[in-house]
C-alpha atoms as a PDB file:
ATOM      1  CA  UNK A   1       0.000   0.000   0.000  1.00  0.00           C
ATOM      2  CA  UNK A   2       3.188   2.390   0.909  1.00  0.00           C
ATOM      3  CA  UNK A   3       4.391   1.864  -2.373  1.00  0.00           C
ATOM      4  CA  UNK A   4       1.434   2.365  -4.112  1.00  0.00           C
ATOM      5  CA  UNK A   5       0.734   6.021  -2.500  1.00  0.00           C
ATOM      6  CA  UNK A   6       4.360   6.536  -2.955  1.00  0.00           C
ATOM      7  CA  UNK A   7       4.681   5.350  -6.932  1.00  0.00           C
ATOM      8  CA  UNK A   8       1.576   7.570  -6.759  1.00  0.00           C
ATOM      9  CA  UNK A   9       3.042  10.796  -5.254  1.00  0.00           C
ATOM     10  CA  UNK A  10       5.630  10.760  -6.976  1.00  0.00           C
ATOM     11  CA  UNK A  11       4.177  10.894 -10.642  1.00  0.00           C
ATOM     12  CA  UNK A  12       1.900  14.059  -9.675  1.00  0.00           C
ATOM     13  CA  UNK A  13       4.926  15.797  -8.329  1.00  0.00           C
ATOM     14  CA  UNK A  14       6.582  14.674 -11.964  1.00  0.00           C
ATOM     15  CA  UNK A  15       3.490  16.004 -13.532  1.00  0.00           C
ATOM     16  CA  UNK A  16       2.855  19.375 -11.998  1.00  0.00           C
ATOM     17  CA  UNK A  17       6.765  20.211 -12.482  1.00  0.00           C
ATOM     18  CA  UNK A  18       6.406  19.435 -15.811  1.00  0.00           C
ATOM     19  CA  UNK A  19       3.810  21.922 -16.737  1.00  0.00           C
ATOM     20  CA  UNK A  20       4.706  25.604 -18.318  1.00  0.00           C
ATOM     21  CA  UNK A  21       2.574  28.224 -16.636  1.00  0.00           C
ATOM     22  CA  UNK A  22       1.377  30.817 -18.991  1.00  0.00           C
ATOM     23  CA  UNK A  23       2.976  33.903 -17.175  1.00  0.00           C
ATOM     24  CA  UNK A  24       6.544  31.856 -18.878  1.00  0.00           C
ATOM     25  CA  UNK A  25       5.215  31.414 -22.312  1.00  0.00           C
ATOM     26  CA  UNK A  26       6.422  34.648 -24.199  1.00  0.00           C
ATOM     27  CA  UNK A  27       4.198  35.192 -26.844  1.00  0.00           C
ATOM     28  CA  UNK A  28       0.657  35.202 -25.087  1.00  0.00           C
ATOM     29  CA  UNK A  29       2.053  37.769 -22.546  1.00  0.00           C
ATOM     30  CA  UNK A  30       0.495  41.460 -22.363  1.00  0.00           C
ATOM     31  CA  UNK A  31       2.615  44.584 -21.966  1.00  0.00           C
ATOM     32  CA  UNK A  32       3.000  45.339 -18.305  1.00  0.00           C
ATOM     33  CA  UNK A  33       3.095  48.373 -19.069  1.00  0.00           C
ATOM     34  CA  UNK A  34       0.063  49.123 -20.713  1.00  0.00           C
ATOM     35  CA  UNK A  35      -3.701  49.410 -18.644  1.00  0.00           C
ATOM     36  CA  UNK A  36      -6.283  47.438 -20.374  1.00  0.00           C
ATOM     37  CA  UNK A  37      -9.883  47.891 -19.658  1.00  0.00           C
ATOM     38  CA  UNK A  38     -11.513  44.760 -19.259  1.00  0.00           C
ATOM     39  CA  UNK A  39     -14.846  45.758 -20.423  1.00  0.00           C
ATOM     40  CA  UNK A  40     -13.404  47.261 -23.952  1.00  0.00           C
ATOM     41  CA  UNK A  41     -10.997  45.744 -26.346  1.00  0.00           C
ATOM     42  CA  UNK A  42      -9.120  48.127 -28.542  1.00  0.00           C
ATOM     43  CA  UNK A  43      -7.629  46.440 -31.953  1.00  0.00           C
ATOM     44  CA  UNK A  44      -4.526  48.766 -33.178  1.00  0.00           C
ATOM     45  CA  UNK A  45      -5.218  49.555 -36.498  1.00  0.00           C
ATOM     46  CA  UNK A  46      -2.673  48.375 -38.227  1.00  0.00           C
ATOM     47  CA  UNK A  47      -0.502  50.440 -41.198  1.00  0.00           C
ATOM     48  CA  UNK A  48      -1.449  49.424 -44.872  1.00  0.00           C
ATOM     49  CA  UNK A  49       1.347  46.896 -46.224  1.00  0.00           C
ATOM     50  CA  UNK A  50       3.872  48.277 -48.533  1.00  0.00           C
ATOM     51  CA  UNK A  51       4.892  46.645 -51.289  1.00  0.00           C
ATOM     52  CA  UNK A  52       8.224  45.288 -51.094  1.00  0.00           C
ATOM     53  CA  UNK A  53      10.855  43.615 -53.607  1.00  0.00           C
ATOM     54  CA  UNK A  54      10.481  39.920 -54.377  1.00  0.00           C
ATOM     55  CA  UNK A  55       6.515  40.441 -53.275  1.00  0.00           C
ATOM     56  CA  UNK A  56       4.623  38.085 -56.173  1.00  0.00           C
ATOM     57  CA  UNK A  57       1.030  39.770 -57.045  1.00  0.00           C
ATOM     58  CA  UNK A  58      -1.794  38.417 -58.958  1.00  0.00           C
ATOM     59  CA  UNK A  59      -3.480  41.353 -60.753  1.00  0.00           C
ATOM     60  CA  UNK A  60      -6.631  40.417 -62.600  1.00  0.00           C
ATOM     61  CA  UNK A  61      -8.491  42.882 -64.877  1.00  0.00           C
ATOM     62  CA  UNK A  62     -12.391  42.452 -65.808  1.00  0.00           C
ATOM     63  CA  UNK A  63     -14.305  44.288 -68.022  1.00  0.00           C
ATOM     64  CA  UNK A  64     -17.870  43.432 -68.937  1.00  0.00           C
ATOM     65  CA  UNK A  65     -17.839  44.906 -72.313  1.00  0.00           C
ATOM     66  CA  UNK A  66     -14.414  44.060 -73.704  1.00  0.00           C
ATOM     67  CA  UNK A  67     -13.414  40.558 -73.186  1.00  0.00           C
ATOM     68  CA  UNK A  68     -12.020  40.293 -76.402  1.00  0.00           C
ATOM     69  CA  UNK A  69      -9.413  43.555 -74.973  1.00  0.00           C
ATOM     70  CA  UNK A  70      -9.357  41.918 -71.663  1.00  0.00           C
ATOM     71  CA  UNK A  71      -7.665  38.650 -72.447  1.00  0.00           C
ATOM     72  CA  UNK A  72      -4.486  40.914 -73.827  1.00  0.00           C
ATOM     73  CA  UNK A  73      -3.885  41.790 -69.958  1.00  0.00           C
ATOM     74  CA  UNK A  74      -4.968  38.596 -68.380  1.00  0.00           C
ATOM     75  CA  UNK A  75      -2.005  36.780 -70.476  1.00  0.00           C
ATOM     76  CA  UNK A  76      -0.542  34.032 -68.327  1.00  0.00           C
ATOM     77  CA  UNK A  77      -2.335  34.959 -65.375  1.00  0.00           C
ATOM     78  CA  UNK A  78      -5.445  32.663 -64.754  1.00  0.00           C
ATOM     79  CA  UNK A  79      -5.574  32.492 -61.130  1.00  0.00           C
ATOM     80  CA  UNK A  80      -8.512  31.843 -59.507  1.00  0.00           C
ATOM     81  CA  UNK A  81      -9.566  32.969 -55.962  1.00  0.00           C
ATOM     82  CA  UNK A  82     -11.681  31.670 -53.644  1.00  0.00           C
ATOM     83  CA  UNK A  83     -13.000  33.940 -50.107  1.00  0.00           C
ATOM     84  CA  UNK A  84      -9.935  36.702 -51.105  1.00  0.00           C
ATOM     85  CA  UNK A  85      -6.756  33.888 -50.716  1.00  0.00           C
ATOM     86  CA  UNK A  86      -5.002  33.096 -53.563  1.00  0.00           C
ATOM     87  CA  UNK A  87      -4.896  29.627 -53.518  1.00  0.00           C
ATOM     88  CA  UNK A  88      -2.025  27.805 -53.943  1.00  0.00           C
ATOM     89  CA  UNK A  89       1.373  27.234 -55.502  1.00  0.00           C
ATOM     90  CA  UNK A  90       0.637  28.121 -58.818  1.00  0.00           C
ATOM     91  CA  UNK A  91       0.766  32.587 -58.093  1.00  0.00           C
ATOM     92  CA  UNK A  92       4.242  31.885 -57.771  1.00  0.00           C
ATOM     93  CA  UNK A  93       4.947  31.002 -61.887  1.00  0.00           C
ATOM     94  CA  UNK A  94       1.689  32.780 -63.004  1.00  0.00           C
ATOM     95  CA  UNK A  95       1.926  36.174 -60.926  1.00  0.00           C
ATOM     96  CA  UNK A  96       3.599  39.298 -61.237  1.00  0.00           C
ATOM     97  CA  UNK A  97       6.916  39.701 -58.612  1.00  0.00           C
ATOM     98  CA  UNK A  98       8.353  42.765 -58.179  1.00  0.00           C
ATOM     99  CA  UNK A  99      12.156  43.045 -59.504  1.00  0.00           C
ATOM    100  CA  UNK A 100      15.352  43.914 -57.830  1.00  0.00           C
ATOM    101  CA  UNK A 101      14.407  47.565 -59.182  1.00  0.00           C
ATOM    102  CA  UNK A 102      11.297  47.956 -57.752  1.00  0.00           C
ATOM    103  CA  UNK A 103       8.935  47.342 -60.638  1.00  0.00           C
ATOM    104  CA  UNK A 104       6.142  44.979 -61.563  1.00  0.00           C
ATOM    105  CA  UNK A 105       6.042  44.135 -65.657  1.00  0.00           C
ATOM    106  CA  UNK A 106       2.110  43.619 -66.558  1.00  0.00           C
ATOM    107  CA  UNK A 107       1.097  43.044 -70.338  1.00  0.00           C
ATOM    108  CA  UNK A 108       0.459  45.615 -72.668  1.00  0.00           C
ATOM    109  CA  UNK A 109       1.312  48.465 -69.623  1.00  0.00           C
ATOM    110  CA  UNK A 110       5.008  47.680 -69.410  1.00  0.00           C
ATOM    111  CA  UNK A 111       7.262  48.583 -66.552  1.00  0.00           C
ATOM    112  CA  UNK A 112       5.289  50.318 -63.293  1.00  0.00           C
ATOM    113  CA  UNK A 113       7.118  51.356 -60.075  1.00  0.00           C
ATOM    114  CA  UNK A 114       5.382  49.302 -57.382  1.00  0.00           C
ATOM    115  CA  UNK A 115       7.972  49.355 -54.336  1.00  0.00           C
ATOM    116  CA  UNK A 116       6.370  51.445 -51.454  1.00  0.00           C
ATOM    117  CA  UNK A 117       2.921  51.513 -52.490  1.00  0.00           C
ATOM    118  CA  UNK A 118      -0.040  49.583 -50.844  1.00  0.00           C
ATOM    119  CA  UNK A 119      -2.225  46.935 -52.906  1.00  0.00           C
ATOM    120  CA  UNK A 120      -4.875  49.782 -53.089  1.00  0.00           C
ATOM    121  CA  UNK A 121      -2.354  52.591 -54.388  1.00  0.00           C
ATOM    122  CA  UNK A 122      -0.866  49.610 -57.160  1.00  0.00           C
ATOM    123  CA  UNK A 123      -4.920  48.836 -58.144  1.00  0.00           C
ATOM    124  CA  UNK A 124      -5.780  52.706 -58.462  1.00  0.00           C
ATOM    125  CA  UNK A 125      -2.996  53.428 -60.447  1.00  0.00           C
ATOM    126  CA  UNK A 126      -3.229  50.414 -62.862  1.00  0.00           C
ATOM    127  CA  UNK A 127      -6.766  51.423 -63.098  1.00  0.00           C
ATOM    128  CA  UNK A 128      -5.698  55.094 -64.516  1.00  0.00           C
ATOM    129  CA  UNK A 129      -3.262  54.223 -66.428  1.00  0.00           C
ATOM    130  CA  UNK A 130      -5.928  51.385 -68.682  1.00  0.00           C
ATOM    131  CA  UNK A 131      -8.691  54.168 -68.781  1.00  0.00           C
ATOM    132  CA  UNK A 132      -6.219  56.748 -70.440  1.00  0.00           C
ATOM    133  CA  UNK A 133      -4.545  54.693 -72.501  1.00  0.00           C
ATOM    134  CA  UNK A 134      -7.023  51.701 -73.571  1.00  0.00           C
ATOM    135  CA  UNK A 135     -10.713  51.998 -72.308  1.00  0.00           C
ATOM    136  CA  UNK A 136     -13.460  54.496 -72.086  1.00  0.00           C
ATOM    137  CA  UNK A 137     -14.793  56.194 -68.946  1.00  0.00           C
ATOM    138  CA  UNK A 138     -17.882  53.889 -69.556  1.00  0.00           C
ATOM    139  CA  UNK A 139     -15.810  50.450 -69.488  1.00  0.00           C
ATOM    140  CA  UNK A 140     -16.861  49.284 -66.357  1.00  0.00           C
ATOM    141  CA  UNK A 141     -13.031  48.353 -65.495  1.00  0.00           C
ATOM    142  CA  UNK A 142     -12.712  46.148 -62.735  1.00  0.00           C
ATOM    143  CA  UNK A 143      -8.976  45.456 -61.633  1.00  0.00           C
ATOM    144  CA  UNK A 144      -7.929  43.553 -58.630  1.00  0.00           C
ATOM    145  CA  UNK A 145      -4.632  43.632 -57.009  1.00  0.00           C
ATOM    146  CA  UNK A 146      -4.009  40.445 -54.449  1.00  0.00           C
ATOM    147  CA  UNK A 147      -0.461  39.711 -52.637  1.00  0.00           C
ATOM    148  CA  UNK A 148       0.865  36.467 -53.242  1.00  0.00           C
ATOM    149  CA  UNK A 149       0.983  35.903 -49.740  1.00  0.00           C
ATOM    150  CA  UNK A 150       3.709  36.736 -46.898  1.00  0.00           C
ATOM    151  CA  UNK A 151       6.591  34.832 -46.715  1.00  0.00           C
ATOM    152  CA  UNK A 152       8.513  33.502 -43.615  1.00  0.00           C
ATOM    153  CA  UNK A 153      11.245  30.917 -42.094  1.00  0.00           C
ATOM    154  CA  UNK A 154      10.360  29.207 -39.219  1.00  0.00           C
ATOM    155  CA  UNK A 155      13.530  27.299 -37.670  1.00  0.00           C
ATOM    156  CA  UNK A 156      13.884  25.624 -34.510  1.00  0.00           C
ATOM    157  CA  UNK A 157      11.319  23.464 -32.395  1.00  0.00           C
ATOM    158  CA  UNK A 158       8.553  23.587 -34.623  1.00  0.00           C
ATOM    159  CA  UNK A 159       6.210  21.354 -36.479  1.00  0.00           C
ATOM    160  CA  UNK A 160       7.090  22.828 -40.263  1.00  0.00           C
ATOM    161  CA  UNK A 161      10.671  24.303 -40.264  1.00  0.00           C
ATOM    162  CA  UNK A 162      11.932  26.042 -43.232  1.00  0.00           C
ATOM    163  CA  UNK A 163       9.938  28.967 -45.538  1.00  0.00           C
ATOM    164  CA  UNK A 164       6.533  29.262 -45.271  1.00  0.00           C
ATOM    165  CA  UNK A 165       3.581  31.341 -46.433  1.00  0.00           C
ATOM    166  CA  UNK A 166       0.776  33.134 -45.397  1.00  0.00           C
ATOM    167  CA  UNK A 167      -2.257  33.551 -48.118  1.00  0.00           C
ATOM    168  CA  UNK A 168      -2.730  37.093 -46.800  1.00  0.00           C
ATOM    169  CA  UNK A 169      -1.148  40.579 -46.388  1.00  0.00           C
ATOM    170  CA  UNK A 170      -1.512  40.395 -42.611  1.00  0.00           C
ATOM    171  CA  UNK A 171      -0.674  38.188 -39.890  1.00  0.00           C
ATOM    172  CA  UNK A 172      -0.057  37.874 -36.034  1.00  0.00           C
ATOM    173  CA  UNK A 173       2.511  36.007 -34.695  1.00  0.00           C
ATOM    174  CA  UNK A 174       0.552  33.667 -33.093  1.00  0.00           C
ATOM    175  CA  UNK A 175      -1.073  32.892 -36.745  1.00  0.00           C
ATOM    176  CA  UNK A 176       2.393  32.383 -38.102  1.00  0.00           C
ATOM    177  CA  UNK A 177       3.524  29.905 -35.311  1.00  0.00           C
ATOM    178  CA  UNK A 178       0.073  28.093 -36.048  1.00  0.00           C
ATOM    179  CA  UNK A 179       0.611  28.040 -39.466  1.00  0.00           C
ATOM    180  CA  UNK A 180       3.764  26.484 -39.725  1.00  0.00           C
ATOM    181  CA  UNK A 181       2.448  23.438 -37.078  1.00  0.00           C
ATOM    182  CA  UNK A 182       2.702  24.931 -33.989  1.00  0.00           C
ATOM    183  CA  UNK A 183       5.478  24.481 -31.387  1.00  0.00           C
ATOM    184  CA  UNK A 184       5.211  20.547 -30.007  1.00  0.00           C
ATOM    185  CA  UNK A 185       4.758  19.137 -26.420  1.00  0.00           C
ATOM    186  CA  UNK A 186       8.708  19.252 -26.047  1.00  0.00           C
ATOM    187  CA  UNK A 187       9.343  22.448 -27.571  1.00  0.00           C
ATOM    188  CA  UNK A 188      10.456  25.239 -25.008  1.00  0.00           C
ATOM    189  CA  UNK A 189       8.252  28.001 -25.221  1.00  0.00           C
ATOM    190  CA  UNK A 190      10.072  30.325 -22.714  1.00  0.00           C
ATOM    191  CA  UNK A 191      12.911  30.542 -25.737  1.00  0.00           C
ATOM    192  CA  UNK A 192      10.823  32.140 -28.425  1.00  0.00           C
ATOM    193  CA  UNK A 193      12.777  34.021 -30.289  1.00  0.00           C
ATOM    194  CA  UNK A 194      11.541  36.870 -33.428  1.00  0.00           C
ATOM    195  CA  UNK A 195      14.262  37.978 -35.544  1.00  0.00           C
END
């Protein structure tokens, strides 16, 4: 009976010593600094993303009335997407990426400096550009400017080392972690490190 209640103390003192409390797993911590009210949340509004060299976009361009017009744009690039991801491998030989200089080559439109601006400033000004120099005010143009995704190592105690990619323009780092498989049952997570 001794041994039994001993065998027995002895694993929950193995099992309680074993556990991480959350106050030592770095990324779920809150600033110490900073008050919160319990009662509101605040999200921080985040800064538009800029584009950046080596960024692949897929930049699709719809008109109603001009299909035939259209397709000369839409060379190459027949990505579909499905709830706003690209979905995917494929963006990466079918999309546009943004050189060494800092510009994006789309059909017909040439060379356009894209490092710096956001997805919205890259769609407006693709927009101008095909209404002064190919359709009418009446076209109904339609473009679409997506980012390829964002791309990231992970390295270390992780389920999926090496690069990997987010389908979006945003993410936390707890989405990025989860994304590439989470950190196992033996990984360390007082030793997170974000370079």
């Amino acid at each position: 009976m001794r041994t039994v209640l001993g065998l027995l103390i002895i694993g929950l003192i193995l099992m309680v010593s074993s556990c991480v409390p959350t106050r030592n797993i770095t990324y779920l911590q809150e600033s110490p600094t900073v008050k919160n009210d319990s009662l509101i949340t605040i999200q921080k509004v985040q800064p538009p993303y800029r584009l950046q060299i080596n960024d692949v976009l897929s930049i699709q361009i719809k008109a109603p009335y001009d299909n035939d017009l259209i397709s000369m744009f839409n060379a190459g690039n027949t990505n579909n997407s499905s709830n706003g991801a690209v979905q995917g491998s494929g963006l990466y030989f079918t999309g546009y990426t943004i050189d060494q200089h800092g510009d994006v080559r789309v059909p017909q439109l040439g060379k356009i400096k894209a490092i710096g601006l956001t997805l919205e400033e890259l769609r407006e000004l693709i927009e101008t550009r095909l209404l002064n120099e190919y359709f009418k005010e009446n076209a109904e143009l339609f473009v679409n400017v997506r980012l390829g995704g964002l791309r990231y190592v992970m390295a270390g105690e992780v389920g999926g080392k090496g690069e990997q990619v987010i389908y979006r323009d945003q993410a936390t780092i707890i989405e990025a972690i989860a994304n590439s498989g989470g950190v196992p049952i033996t990984g360390d997570l007082t030793k997170v490190r974000i370079v």
